[in-house]
Protein backbone atom coordinates (compact mmCIF):
# COMPACT_ATOMS: atom_id res chain seq x y z
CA UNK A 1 36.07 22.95 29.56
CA UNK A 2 36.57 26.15 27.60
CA UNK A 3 38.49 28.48 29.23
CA UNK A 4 35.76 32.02 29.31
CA UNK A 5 39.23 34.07 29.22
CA UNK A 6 40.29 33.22 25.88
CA UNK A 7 39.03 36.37 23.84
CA UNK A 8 38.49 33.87 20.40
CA UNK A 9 36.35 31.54 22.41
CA UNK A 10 34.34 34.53 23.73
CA UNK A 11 34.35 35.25 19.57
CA UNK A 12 33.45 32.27 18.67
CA UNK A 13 30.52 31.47 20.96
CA UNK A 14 29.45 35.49 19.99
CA UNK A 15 29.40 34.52 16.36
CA UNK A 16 27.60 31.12 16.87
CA UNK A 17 24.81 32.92 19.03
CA UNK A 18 24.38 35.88 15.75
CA UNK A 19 24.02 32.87 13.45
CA UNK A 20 21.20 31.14 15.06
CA UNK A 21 19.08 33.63 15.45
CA UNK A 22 17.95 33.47 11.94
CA UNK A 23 17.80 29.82 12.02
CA UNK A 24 15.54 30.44 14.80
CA UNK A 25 13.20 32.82 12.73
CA UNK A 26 13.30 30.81 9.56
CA UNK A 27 12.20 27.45 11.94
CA UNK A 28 9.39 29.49 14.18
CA UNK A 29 8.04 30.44 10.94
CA UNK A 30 7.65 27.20 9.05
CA UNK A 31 6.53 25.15 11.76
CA UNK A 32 3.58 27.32 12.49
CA UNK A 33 2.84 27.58 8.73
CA UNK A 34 2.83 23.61 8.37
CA UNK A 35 1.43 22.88 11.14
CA UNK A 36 -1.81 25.73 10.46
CA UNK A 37 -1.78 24.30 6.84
CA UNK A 38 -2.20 20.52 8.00
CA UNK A 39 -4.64 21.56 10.84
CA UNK A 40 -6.68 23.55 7.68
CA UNK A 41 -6.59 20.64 5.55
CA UNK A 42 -8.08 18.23 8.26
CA UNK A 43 -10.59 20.76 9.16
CA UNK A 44 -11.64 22.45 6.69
CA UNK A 45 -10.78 26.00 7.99
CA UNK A 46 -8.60 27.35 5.10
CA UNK A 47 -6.56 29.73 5.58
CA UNK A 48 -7.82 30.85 9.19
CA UNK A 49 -5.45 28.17 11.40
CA UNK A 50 -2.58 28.46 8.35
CA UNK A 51 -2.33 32.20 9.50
CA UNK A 52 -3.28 31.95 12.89
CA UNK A 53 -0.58 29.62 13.87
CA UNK A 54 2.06 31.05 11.23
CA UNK A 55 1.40 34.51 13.68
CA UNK A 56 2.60 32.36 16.71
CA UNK A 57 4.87 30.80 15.38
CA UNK A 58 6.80 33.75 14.11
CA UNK A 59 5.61 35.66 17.42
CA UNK A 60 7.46 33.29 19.49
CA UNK A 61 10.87 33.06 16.99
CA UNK A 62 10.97 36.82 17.84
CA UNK A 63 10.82 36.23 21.10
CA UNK A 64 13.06 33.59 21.22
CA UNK A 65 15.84 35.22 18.73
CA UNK A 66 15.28 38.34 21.30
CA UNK A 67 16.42 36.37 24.74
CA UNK A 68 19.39 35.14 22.07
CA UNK A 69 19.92 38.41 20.90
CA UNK A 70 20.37 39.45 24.95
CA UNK A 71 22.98 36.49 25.59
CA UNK A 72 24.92 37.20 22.59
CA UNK A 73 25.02 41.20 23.58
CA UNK A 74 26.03 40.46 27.19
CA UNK A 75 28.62 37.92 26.02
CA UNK A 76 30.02 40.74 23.41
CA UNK A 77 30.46 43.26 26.37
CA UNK A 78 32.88 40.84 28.16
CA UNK A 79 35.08 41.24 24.91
């Protein structure tokens, strides 16, 4: 168990929380780009469901990376 008084764990899990957030974009954004771009091939739709989805995707990494963002800052304050 990690002990939530020891100021470089606190650090630590900080830092790790600011790192994934733009693993979180970078993911968001290529899923909904490959998965529009697959959908367009096997339909015929070019680029409509590429950019549709590739909107979604990176709407929800924002929102996502947000609630993370939120964590993180609330963990920082107890610093």
């Amino acid at each position: 168990m990690v002990d939530n008084s020891d100021p470089r764990a606190r650090r630590t899990r900080v830092l790790a929380g600011l790192a994934g957030i733009p693993t979180t974009l970078t993911i968001g954004a290529l899923l909904g780009f490959f998965a529009g771009r697959w959908l367009d091939t096997r339909f015929g739709t070019e680029p409509w469901l590429q950019l549709i989805l590739l909107g979604l995707g990176l709407a929800s990494a924002v929102r996502t990376a947000h609630r993370q963002l939120k964590r993180v800052s609330k963990e920082f304050d107890k610093l």
